[in-house]
C-alpha atoms as a PDB file:
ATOM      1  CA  UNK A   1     135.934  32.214  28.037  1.00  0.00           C
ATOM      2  CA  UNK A   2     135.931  35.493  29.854  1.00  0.00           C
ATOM      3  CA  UNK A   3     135.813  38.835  28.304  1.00  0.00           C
ATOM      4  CA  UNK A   4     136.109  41.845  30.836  1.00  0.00           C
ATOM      5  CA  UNK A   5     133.973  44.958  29.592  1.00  0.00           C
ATOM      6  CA  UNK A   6     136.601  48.024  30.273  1.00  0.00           C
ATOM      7  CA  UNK A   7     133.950  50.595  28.788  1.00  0.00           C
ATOM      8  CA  UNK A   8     130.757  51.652  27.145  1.00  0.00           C
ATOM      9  CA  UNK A   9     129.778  54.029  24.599  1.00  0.00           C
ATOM     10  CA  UNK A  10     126.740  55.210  22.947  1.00  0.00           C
ATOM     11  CA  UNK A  11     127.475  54.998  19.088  1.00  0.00           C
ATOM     12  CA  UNK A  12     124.939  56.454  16.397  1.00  0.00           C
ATOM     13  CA  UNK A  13     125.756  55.450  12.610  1.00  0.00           C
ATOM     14  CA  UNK A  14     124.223  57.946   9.705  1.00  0.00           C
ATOM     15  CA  UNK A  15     122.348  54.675   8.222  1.00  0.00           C
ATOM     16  CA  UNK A  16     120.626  54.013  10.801  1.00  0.00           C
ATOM     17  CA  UNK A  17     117.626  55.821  13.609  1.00  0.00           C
ATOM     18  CA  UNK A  18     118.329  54.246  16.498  1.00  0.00           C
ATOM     19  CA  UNK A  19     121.651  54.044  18.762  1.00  0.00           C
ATOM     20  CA  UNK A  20     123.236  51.299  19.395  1.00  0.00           C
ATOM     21  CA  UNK A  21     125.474  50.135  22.670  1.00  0.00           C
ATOM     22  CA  UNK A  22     129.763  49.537  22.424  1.00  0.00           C
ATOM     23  CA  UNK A  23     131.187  47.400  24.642  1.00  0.00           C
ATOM     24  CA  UNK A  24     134.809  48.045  25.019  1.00  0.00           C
ATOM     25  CA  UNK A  25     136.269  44.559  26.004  1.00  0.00           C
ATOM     26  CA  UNK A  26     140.193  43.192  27.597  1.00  0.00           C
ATOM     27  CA  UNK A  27     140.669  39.863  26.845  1.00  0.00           C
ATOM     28  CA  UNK A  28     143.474  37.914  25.577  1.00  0.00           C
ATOM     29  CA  UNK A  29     143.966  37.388  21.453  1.00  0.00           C
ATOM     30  CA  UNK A  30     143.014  33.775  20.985  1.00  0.00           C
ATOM     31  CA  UNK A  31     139.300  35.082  22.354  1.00  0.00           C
ATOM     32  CA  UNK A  32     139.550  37.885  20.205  1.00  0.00           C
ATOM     33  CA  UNK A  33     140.742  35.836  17.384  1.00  0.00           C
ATOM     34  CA  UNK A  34     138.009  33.300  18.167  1.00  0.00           C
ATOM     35  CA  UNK A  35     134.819  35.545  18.342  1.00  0.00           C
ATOM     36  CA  UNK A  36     136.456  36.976  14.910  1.00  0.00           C
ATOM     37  CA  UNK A  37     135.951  33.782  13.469  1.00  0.00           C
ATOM     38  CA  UNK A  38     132.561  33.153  14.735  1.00  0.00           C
ATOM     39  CA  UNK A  39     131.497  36.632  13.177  1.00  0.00           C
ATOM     40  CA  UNK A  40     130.301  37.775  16.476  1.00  0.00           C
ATOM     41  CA  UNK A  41     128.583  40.968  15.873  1.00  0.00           C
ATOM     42  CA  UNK A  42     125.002  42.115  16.604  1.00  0.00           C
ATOM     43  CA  UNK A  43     123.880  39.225  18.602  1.00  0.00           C
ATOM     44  CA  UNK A  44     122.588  39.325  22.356  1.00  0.00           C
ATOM     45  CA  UNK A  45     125.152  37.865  24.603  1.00  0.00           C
ATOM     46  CA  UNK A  46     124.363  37.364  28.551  1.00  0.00           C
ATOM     47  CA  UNK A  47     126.439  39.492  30.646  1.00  0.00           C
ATOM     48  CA  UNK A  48     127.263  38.580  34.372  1.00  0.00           C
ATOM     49  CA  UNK A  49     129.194  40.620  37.308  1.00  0.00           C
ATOM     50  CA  UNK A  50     130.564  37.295  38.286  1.00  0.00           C
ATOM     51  CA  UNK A  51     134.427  36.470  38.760  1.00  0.00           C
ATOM     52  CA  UNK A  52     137.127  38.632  39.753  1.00  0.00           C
ATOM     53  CA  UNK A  53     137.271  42.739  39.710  1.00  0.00           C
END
């Protein structure tokens, strides 16, 4: 399944010290819908510059 990263932002929430890192993603619905279901949220993901720009 790919997942193109279209942005990144720095986001700081008021519970917490440290910052954490948003990947803005494009990718079709079913992938969103599918790493909705898994409860993808915190979790370390690799990240690759392969395929097509």
């Amino acid at each position: 399944m790919t997942v193109r990263i279209t942005g990144i932002e720095e986001v700081e929430m008021a519970s917490e010290k440290e910052s954490h890192i948003l990947l803005i993603v494009d990718c079709d619905d079913q992938a969103i819908d599918f790493y909705m279901a898994l409860n993808v949220g915190l979790e370390d993901l690799p990240i690759t510059i392969e395929g097509e720009d």
